[in-house]
N, C-alpha and C. Protein backbone atom coordinates (compact mmCIF):
# COMPACT_ATOMS: atom_id res chain seq x y z
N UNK A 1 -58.09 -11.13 -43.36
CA UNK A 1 -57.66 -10.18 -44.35
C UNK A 1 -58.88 -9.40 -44.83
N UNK A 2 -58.51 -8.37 -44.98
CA UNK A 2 -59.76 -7.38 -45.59
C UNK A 2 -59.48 -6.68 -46.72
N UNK A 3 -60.63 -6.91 -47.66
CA UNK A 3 -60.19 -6.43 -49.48
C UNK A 3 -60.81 -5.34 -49.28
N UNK A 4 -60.09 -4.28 -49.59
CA UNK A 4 -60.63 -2.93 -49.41
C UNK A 4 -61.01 -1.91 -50.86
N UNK A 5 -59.93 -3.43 -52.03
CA UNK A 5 -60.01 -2.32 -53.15
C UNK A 5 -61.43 -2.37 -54.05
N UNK A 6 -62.20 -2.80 -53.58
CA UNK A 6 -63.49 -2.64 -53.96
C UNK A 6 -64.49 -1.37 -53.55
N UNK A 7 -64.19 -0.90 -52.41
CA UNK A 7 -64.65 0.50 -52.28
C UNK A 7 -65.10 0.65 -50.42
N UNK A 8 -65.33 -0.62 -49.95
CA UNK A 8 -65.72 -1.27 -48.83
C UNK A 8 -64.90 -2.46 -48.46
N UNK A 9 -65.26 -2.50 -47.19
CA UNK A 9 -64.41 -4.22 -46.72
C UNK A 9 -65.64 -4.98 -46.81
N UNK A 10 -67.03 -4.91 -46.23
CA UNK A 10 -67.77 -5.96 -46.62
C UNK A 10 -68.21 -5.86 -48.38
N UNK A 11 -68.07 -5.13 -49.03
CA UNK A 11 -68.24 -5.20 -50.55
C UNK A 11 -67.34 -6.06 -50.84
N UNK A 12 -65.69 -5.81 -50.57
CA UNK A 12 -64.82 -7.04 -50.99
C UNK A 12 -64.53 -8.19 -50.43
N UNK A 13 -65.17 -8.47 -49.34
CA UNK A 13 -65.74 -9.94 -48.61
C UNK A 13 -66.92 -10.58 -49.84
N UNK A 14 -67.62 -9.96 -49.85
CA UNK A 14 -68.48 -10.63 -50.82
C UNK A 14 -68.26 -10.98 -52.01
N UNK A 15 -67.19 -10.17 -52.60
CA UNK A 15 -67.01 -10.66 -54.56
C UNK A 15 -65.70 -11.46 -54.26
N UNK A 16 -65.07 -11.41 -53.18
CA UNK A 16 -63.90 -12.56 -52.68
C UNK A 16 -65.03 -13.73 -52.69
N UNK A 17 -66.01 -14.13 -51.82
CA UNK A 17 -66.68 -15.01 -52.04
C UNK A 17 -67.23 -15.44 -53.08
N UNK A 18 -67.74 -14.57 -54.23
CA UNK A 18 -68.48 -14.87 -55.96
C UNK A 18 -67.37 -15.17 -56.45
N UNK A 19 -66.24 -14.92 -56.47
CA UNK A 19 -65.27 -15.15 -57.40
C UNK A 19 -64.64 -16.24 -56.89
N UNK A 20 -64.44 -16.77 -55.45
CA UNK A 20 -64.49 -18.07 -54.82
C UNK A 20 -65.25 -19.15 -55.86
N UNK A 21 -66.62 -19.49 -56.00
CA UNK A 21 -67.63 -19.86 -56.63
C UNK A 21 -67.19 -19.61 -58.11
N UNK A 22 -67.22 -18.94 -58.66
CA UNK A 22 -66.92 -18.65 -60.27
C UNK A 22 -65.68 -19.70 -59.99
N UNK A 23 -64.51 -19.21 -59.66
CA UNK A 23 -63.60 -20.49 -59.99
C UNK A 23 -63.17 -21.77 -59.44
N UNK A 24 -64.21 -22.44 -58.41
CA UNK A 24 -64.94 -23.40 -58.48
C UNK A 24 -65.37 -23.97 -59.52
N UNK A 25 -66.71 -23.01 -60.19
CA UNK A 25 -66.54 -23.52 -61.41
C UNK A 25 -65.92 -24.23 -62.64
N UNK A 26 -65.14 -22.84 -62.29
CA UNK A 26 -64.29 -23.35 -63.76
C UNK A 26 -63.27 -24.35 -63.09
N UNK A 27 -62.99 -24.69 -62.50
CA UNK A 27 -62.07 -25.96 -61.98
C UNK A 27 -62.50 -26.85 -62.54
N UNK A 28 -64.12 -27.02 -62.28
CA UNK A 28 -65.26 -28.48 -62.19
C UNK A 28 -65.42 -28.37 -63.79
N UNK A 29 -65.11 -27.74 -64.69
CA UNK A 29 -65.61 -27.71 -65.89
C UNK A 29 -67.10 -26.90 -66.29
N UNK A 30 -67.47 -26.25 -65.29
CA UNK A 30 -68.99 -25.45 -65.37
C UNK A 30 -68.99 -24.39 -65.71
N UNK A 31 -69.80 -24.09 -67.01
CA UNK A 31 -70.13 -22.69 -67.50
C UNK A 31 -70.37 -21.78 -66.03
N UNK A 32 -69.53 -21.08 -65.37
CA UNK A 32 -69.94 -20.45 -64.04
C UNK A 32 -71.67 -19.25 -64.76
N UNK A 33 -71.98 -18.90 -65.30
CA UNK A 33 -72.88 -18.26 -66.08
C UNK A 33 -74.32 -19.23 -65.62
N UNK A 34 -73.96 -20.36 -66.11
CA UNK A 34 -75.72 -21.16 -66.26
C UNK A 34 -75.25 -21.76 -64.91
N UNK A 35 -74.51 -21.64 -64.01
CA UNK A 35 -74.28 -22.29 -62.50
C UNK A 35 -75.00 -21.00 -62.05
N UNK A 36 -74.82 -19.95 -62.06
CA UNK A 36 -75.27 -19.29 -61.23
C UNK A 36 -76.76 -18.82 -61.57
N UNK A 37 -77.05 -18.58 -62.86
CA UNK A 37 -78.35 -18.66 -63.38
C UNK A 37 -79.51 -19.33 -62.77
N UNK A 38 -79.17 -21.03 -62.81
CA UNK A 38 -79.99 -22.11 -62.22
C UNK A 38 -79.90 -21.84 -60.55
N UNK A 39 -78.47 -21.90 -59.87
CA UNK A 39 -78.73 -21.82 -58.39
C UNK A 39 -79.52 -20.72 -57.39
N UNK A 40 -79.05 -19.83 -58.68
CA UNK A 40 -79.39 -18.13 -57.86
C UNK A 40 -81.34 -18.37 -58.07
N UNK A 41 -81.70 -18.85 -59.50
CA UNK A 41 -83.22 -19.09 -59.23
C UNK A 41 -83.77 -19.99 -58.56
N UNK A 42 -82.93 -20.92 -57.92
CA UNK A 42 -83.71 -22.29 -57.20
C UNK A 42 -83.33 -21.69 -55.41
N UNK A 43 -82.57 -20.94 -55.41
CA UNK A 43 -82.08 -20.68 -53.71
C UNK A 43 -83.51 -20.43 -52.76
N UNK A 44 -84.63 -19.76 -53.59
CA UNK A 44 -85.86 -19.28 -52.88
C UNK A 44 -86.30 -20.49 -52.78
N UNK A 45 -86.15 -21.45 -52.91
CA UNK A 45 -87.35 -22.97 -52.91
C UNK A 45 -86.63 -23.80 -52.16
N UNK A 46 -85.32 -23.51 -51.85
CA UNK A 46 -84.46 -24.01 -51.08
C UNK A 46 -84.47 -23.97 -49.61
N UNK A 47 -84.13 -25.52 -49.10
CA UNK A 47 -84.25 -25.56 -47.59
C UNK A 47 -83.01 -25.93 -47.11
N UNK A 48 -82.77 -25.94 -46.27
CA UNK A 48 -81.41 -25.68 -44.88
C UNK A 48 -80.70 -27.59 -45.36
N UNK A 49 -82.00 -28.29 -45.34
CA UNK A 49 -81.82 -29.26 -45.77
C UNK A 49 -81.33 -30.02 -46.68
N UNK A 50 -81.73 -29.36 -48.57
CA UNK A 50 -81.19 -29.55 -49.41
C UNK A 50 -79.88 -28.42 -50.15
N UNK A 51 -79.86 -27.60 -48.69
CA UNK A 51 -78.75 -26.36 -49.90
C UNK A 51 -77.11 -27.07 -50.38
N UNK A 52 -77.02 -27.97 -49.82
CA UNK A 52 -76.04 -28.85 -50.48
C UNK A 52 -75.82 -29.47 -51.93
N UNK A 53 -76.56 -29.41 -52.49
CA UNK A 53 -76.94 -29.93 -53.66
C UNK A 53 -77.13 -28.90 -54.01
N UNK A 54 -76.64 -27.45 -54.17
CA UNK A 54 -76.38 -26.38 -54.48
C UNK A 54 -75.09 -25.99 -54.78
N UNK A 55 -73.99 -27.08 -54.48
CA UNK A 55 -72.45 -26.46 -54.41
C UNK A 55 -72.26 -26.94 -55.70
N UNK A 56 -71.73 -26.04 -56.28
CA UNK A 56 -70.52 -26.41 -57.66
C UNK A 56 -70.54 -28.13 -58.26
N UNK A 57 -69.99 -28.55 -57.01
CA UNK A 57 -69.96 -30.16 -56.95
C UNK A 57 -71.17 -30.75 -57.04
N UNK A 58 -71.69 -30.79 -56.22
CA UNK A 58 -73.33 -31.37 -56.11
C UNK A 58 -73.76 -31.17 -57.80
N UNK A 59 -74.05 -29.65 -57.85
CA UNK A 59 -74.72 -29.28 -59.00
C UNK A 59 -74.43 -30.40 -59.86
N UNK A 60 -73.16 -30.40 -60.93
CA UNK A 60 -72.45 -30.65 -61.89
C UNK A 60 -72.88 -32.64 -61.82
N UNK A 61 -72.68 -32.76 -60.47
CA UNK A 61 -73.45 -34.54 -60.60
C UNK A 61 -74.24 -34.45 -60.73
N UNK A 62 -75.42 -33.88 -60.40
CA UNK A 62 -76.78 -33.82 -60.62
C UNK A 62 -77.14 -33.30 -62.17
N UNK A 63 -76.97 -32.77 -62.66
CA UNK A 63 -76.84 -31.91 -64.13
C UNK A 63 -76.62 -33.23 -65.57
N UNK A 64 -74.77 -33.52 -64.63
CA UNK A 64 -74.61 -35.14 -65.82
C UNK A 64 -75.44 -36.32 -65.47
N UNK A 65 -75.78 -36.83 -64.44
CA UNK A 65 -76.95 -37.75 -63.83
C UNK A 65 -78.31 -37.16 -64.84
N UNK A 66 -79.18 -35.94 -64.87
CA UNK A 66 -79.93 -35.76 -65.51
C UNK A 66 -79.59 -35.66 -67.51
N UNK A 67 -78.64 -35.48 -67.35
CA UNK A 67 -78.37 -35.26 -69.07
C UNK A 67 -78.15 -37.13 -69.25
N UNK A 68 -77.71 -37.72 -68.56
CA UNK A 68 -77.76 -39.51 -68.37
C UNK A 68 -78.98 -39.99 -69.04
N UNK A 69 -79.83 -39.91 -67.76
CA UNK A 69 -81.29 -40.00 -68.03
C UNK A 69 -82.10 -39.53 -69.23
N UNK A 70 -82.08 -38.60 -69.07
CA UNK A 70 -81.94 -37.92 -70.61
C UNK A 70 -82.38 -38.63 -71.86
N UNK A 71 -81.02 -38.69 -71.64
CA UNK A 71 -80.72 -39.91 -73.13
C UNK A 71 -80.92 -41.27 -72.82
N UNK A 72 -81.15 -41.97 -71.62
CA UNK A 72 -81.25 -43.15 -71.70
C UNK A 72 -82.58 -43.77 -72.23
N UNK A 73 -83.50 -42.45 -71.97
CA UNK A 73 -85.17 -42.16 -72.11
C UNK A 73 -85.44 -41.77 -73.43
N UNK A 74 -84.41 -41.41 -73.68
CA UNK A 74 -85.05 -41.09 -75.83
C UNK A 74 -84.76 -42.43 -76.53
């Protein structure tokens, strides 16, 4: 299928995909805002290896695992 009402077909391939991700988010309970904030600045340091721990899912365990720690340490 091709979204055309964006102005382009690959323009609306791509915000079909962000808006994929945004409500991901909000499914998982994630401010989609500070999800994309944190991933979009860590993607450059990112390897083929760890971009998994980049998905919605990943993130959100890793995030409550660190807010865990966190507090287990104060």
């Amino acid at each position: 299928m091709t979204l055309t009402f964006i102005g382009a077909a690959e323009a609306g391939k791509k915000t079909a995909i962000l808006y994929t991700i945004v409500e991901s988010c909000r499914r998982r309970g994630i401010d989609p805002y500070a999800y994309l904030l944190d991933v979009l600045t860590r993607i450059p340091r990112t390897t083929n290896h760890t971009i998994g721990a980049l998905t919605p899912q990943n993130w959100a365990k890793a995030k409550s695992s660190t807010k865990f720690h966190q507090v287990a340490a104060a």
